[in-house]
C-alpha atoms as a PDB file:
ATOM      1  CA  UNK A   1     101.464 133.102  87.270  1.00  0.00           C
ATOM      2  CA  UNK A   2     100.072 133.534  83.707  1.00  0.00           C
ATOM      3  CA  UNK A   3      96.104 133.639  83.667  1.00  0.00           C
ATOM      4  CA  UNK A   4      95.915 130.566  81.274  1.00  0.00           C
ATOM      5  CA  UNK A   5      98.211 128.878  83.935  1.00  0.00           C
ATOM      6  CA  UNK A   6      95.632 129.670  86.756  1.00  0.00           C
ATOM      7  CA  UNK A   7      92.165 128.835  84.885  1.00  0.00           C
ATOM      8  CA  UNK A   8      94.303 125.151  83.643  1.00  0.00           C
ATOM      9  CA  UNK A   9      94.644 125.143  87.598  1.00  0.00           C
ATOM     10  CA  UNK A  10      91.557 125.927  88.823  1.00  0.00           C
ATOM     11  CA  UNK A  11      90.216 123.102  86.392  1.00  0.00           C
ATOM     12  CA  UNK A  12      92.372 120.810  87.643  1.00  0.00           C
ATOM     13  CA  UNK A  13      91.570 121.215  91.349  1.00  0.00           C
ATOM     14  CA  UNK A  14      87.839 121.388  90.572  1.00  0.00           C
ATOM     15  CA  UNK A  15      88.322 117.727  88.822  1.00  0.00           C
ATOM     16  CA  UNK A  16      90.331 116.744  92.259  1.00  0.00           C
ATOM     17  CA  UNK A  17      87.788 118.028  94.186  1.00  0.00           C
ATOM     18  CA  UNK A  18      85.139 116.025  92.656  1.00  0.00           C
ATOM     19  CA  UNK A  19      87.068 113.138  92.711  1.00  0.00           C
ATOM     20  CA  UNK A  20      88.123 113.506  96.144  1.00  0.00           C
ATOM     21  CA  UNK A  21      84.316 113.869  96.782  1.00  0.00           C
ATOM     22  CA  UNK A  22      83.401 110.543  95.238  1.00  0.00           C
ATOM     23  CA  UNK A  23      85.971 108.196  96.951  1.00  0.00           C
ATOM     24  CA  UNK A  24      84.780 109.569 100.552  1.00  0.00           C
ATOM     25  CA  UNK A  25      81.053 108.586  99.697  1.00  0.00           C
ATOM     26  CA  UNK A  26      82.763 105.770  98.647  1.00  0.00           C
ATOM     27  CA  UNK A  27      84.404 105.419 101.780  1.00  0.00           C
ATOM     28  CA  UNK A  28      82.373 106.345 103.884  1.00  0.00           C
ATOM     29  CA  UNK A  29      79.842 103.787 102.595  1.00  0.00           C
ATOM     30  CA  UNK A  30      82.894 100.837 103.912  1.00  0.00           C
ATOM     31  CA  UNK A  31      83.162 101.894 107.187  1.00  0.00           C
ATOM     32  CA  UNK A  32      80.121 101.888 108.595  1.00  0.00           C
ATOM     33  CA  UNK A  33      79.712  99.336 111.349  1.00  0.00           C
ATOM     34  CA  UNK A  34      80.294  95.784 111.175  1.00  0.00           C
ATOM     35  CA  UNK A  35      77.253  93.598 111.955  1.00  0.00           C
ATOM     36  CA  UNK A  36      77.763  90.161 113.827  1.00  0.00           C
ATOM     37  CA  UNK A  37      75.929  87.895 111.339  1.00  0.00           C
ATOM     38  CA  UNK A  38      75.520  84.637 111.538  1.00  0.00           C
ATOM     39  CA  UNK A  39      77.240  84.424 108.291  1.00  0.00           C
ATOM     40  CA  UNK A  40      80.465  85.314 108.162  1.00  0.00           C
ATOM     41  CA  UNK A  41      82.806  83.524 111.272  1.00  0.00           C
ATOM     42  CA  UNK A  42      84.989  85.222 113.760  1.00  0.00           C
ATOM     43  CA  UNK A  43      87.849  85.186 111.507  1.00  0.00           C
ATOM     44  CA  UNK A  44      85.825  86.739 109.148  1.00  0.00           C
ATOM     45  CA  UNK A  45      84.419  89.054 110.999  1.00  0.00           C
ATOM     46  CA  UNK A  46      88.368  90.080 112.589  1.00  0.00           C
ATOM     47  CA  UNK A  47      89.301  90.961 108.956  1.00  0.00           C
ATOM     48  CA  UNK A  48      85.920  93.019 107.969  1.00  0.00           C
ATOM     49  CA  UNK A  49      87.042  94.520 111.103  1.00  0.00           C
ATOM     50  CA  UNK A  50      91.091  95.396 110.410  1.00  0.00           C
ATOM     51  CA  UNK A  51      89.649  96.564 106.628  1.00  0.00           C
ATOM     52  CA  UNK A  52      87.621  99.050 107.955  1.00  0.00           C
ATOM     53  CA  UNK A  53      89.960 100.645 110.391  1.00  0.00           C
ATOM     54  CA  UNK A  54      92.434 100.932 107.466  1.00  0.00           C
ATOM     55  CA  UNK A  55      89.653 102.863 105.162  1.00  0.00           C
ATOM     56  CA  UNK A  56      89.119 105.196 108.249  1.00  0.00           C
ATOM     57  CA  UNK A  57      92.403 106.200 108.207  1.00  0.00           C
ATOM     58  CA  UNK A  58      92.389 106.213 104.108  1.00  0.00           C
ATOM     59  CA  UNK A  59      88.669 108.587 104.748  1.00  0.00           C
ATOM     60  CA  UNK A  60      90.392 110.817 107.349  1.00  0.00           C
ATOM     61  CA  UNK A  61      93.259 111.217 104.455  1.00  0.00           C
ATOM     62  CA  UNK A  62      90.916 111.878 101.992  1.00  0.00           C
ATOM     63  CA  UNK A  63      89.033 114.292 103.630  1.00  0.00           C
ATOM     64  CA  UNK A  64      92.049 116.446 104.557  1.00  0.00           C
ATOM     65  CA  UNK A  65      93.076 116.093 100.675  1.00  0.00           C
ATOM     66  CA  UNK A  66      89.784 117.916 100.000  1.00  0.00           C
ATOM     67  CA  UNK A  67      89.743 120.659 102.620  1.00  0.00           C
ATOM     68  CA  UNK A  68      93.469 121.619 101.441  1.00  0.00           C
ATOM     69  CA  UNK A  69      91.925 121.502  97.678  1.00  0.00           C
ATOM     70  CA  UNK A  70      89.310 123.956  98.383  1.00  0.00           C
ATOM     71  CA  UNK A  71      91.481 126.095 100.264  1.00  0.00           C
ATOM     72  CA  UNK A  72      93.852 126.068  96.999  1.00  0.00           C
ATOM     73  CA  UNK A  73      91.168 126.723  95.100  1.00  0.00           C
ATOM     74  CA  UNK A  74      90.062 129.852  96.545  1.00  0.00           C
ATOM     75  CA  UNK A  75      93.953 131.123  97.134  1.00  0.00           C
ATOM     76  CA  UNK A  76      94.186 130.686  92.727  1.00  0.00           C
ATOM     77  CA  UNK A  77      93.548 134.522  92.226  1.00  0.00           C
ATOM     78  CA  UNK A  78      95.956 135.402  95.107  1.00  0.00           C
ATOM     79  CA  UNK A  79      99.423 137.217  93.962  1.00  0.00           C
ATOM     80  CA  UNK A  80     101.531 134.668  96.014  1.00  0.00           C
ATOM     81  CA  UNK A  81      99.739 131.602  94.784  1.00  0.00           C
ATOM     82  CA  UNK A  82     102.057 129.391  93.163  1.00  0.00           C
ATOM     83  CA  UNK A  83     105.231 130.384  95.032  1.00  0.00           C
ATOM     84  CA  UNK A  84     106.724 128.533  97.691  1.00  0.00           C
ATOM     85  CA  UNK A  85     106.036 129.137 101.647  1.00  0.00           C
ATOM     86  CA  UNK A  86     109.393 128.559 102.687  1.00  0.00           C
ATOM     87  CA  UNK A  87     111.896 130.023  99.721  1.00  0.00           C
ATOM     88  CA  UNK A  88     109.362 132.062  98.107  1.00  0.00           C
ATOM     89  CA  UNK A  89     110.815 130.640  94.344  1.00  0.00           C
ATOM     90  CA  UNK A  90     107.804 129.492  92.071  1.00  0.00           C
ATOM     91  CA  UNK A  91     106.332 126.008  92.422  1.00  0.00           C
ATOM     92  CA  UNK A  92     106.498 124.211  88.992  1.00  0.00           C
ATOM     93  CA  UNK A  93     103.224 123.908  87.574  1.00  0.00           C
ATOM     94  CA  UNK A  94     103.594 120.048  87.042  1.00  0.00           C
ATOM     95  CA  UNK A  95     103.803 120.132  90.789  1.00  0.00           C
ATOM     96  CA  UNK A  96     100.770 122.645  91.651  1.00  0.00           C
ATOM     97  CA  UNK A  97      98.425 120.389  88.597  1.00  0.00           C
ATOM     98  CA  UNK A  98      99.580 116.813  90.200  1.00  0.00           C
ATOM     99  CA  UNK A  99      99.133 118.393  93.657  1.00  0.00           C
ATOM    100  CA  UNK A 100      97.103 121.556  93.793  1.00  0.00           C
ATOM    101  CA  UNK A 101      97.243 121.433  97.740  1.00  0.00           C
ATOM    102  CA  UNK A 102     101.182 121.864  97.449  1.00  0.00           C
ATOM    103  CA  UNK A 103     102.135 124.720  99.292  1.00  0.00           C
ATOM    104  CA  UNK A 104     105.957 124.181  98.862  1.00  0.00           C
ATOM    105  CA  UNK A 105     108.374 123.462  96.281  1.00  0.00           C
ATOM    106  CA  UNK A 106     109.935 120.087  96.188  1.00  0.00           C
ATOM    107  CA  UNK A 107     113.219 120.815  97.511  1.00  0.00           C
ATOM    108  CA  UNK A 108     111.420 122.697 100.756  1.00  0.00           C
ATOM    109  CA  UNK A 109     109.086 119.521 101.077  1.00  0.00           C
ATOM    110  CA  UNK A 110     111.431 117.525 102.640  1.00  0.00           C
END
């Protein structure tokens, strides 16, 4: 992969890393506990409830996003970085910039 290629890439992940970063704060600021209050009704209280197990499971994702982001980032400078796992052919680079964490070319993704 051509050095331009790989600093373009290793700017790209850095940006999804810091994004990634951001939305679990974010995340992890919605799913701590949900106080009875006198407030809000049991209804109420079900939903606050069903909306924070579903941005637990969106904080798991989006920690294992960033964990396979740094791991691309430090594999950049590697000779075999950019090629797929499975048929060894080169990953596109639309497909390593969209998703850095990619480890497989489209057609071996499914």
């Amino acid at each position: 992969m051509a050095e331009l290629n790989k600093v373009e890439i290793k700017v790209q992940i850095t940006s999804e890393i810091d994004k990634t970063e951001k939305l679990i704060q974010e995340y992890t600021e919605l799913t701590k506990p949900v106080e009875p209050e006198n407030a809000i009704g049991r209804i109420s209280r079900m939903d606050a409830i069903n909306n924070k197990s579903v941005t637990e499971a969106t904080l798991r994702k989006a920690k294992e996003k960033l964990e396979k982001l740094k791991f691309a980032l430090s594999k950049v400078d590697d000779d075999d970085f950019g090629r797929c796992i499975s048929c060894k052919k080169p990953i596109p680079l639309g497909r390593i910039l969209i998703m850095p964490q990619a480890r497989t070319c489209v057609s071996c993704s499914h």
